[in-house]
PDB file of N, CA and C in Angstrom:
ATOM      1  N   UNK A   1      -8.216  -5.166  11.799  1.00  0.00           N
ATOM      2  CA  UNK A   1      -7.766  -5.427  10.442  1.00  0.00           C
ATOM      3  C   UNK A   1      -8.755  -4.780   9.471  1.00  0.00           C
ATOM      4  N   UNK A   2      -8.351  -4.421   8.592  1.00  0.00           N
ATOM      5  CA  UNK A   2      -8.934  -3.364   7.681  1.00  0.00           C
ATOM      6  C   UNK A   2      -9.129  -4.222   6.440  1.00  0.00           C
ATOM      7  N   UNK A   3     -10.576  -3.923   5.685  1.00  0.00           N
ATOM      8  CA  UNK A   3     -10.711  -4.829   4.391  1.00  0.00           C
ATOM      9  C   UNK A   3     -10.653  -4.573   3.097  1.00  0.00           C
ATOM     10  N   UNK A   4     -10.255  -5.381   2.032  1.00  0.00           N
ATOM     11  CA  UNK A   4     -10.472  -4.571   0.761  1.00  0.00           C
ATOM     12  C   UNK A   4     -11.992  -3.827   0.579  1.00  0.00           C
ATOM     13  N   UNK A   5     -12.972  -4.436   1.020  1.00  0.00           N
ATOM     14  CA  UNK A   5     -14.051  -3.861   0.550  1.00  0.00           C
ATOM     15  C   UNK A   5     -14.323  -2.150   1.403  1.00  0.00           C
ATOM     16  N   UNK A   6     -13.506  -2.321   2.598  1.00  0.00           N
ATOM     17  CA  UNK A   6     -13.522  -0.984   3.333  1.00  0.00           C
ATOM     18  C   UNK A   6     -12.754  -0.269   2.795  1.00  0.00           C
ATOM     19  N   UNK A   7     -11.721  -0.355   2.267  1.00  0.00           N
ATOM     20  CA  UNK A   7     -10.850   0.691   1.545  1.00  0.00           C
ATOM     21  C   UNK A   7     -11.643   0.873   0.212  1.00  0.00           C
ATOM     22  N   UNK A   8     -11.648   0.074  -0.603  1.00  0.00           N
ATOM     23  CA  UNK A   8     -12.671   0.113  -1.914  1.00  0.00           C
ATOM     24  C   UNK A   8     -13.988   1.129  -1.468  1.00  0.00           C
ATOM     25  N   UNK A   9     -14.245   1.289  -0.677  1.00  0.00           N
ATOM     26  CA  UNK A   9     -15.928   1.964  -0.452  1.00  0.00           C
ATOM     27  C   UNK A   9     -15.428   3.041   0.709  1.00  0.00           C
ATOM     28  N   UNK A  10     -14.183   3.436   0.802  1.00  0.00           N
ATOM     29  CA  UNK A  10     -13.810   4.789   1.660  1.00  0.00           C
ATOM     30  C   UNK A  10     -13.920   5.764   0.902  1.00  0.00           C
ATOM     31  N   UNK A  11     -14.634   6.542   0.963  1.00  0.00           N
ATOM     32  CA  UNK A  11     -14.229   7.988   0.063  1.00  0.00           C
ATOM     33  C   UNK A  11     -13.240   9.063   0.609  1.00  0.00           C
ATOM     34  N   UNK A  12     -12.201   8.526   1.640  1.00  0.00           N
ATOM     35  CA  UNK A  12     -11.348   9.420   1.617  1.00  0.00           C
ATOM     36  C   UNK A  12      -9.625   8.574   1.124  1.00  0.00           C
ATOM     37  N   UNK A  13      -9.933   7.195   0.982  1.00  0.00           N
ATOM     38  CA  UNK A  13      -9.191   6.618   0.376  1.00  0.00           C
ATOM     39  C   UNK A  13      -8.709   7.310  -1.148  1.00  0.00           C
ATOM     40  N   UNK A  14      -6.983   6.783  -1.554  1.00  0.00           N
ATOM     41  CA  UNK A  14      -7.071   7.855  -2.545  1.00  0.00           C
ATOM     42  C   UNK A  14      -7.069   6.596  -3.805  1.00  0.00           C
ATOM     43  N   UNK A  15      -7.289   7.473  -5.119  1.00  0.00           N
ATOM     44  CA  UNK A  15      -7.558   6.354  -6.333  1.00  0.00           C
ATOM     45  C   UNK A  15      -6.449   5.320  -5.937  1.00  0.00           C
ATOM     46  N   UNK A  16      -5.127   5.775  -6.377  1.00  0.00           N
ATOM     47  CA  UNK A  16      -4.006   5.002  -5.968  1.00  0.00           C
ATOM     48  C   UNK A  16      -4.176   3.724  -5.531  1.00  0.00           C
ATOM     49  N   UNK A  17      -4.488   4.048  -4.475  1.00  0.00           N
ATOM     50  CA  UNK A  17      -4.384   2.842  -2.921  1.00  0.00           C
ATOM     51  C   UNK A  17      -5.578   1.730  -3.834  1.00  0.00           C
ATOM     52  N   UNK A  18      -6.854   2.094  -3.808  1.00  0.00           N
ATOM     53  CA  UNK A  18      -7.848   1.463  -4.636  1.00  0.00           C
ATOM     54  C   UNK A  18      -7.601   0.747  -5.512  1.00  0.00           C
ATOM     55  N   UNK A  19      -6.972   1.432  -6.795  1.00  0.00           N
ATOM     56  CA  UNK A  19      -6.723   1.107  -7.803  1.00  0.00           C
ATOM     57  C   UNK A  19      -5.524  -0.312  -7.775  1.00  0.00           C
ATOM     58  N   UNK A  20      -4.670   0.016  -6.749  1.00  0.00           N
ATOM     59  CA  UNK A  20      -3.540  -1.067  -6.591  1.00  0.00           C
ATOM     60  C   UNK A  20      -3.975  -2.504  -5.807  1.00  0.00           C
ATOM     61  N   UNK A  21      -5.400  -1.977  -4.992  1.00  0.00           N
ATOM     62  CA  UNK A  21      -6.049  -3.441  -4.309  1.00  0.00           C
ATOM     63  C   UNK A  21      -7.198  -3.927  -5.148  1.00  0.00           C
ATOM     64  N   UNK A  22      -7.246  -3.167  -6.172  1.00  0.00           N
ATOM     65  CA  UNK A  22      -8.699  -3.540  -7.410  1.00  0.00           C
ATOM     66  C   UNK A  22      -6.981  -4.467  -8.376  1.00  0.00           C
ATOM     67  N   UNK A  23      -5.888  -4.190  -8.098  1.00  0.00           N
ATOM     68  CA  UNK A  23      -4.932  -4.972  -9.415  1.00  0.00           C
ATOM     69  C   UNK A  23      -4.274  -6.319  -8.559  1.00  0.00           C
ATOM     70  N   UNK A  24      -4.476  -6.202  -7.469  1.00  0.00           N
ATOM     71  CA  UNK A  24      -3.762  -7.363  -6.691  1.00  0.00           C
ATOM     72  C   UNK A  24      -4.835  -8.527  -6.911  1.00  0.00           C
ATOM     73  N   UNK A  25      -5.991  -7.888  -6.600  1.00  0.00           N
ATOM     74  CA  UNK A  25      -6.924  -9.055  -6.411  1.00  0.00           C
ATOM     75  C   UNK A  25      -7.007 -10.213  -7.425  1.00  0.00           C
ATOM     76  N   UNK A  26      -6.375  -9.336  -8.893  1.00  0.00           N
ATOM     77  CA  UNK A  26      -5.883 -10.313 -10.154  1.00  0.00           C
ATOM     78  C   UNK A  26      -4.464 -10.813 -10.223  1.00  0.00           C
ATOM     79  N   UNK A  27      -4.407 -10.899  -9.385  1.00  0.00           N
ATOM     80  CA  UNK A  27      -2.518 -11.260  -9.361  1.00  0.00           C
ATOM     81  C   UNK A  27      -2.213 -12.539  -8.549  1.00  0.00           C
ATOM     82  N   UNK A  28      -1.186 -13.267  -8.410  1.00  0.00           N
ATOM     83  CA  UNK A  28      -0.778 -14.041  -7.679  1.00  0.00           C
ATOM     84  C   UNK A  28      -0.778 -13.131  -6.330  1.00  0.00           C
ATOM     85  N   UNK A  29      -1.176 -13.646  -4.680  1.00  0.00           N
ATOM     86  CA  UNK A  29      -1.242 -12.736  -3.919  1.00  0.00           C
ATOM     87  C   UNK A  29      -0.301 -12.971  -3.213  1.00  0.00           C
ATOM     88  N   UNK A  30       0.537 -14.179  -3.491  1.00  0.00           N
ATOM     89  CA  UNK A  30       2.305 -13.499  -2.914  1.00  0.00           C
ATOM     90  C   UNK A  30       3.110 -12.879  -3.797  1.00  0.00           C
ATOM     91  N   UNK A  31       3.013 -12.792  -4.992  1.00  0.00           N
ATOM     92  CA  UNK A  31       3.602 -11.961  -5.748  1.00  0.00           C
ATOM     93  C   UNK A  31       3.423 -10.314  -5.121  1.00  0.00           C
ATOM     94  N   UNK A  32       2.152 -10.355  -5.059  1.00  0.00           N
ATOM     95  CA  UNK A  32       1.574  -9.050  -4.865  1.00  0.00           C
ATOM     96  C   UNK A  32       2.070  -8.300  -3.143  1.00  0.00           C
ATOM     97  N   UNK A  33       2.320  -9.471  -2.625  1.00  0.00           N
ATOM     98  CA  UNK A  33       2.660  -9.223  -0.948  1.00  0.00           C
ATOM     99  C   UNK A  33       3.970  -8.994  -1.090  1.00  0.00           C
ATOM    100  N   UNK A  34       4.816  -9.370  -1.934  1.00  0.00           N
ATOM    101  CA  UNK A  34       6.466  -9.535  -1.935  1.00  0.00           C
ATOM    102  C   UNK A  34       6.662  -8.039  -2.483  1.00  0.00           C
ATOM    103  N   UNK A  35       6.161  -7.584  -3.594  1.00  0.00           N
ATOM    104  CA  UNK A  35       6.011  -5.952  -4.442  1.00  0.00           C
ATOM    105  C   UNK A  35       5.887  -5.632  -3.480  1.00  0.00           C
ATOM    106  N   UNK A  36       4.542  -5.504  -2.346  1.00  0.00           N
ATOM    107  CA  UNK A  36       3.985  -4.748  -1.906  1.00  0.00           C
ATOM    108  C   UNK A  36       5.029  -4.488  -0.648  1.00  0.00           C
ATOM    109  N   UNK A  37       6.068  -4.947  -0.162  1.00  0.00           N
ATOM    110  CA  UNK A  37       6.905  -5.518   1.002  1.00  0.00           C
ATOM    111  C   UNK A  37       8.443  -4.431   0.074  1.00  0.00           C
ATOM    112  N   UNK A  38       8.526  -4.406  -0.714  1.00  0.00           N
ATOM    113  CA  UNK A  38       9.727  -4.131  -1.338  1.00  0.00           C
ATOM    114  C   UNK A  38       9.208  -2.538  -1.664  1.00  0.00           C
ATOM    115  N   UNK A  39       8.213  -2.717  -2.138  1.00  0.00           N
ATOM    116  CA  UNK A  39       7.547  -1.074  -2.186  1.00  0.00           C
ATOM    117  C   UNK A  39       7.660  -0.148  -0.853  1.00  0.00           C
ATOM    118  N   UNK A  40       7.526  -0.856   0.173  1.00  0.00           N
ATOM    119  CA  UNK A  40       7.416  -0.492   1.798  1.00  0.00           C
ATOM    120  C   UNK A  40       8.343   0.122   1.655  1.00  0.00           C
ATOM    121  N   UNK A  41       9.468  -0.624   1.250  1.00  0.00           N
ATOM    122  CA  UNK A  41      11.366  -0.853   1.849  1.00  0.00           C
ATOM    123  C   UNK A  41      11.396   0.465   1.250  1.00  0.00           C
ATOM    124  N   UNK A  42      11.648   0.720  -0.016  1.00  0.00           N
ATOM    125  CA  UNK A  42      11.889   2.078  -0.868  1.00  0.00           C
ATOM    126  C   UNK A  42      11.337   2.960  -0.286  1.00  0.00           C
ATOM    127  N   UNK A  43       9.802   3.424  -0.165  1.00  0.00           N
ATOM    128  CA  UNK A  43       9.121   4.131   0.393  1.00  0.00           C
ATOM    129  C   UNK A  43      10.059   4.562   1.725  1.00  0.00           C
ATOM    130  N   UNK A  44      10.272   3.708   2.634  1.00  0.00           N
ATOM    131  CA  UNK A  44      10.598   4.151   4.245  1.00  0.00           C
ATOM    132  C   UNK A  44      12.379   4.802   3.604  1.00  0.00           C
ATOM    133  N   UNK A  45      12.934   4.172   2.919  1.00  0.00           N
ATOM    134  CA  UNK A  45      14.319   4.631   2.621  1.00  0.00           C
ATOM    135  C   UNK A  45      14.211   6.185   2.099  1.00  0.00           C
ATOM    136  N   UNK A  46      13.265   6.428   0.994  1.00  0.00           N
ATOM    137  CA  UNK A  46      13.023   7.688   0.894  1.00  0.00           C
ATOM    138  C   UNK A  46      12.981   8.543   1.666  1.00  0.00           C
ATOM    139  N   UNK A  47      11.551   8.221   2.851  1.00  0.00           N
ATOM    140  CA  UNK A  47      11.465   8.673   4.006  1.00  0.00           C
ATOM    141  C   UNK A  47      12.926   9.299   4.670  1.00  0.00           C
ATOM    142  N   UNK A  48      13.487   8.421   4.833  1.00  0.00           N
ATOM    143  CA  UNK A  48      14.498   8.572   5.281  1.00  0.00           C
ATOM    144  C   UNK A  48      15.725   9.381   4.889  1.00  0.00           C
ATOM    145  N   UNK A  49      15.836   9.108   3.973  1.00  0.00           N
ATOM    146  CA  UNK A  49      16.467  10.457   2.941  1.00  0.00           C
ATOM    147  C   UNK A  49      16.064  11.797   2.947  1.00  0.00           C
ATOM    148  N   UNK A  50      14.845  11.945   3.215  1.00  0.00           N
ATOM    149  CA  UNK A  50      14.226  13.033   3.543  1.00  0.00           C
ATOM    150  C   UNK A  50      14.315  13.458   4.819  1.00  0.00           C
ATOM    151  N   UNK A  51      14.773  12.717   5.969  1.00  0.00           N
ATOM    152  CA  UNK A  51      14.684  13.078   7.096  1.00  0.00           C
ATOM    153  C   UNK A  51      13.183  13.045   7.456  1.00  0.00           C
ATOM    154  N   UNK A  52      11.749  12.341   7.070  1.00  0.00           N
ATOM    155  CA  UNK A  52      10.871  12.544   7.396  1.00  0.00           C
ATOM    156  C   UNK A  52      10.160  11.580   8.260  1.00  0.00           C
ATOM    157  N   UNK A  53       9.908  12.019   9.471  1.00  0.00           N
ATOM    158  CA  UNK A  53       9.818  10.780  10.577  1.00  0.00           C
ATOM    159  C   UNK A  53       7.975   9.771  10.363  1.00  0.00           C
ATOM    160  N   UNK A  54       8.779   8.578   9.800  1.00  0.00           N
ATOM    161  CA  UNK A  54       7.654   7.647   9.862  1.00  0.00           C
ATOM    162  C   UNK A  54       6.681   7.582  10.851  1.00  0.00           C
ATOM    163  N   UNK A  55       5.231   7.391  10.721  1.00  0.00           N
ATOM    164  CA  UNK A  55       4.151   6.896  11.433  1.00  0.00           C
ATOM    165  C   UNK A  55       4.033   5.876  11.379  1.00  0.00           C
ATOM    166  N   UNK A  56       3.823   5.060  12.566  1.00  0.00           N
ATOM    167  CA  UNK A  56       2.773   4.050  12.627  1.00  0.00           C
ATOM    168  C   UNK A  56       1.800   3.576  12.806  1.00  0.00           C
ATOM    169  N   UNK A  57       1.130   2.886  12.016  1.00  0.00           N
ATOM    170  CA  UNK A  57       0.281   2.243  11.680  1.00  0.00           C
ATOM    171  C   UNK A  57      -0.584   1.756  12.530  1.00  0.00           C
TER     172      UNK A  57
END
């Protein structure tokens, strides 16, 4: 399992990713898990639209 403070202090991590676990940490964190779950969904549908074959994780 991977931590905020390891992504926060990766330098190949991109602002993005950072920036969105530096805004959760102020948020309700099921709010933030439910976005973050629905963000997935779109993301992989895109994917998919694209024909571009998902990795896992």
């Amino acid at each position: 399992m991977i931590t905020a403070d390891e992504v926060l202090n990766d330098q190949a991590a991109s602002f993005w990713l950072k920036e969105q676990i530096k805004n959760a940490m102020n948020r309700d964190i099921i709010d933030a898990i439910n976005d973050t779950e629905i963000l997935l969904e779109v993301l992989n549908e895109l994917n998919r639209k694209r024909g571009v074959v998902q990795k896992k994780l």
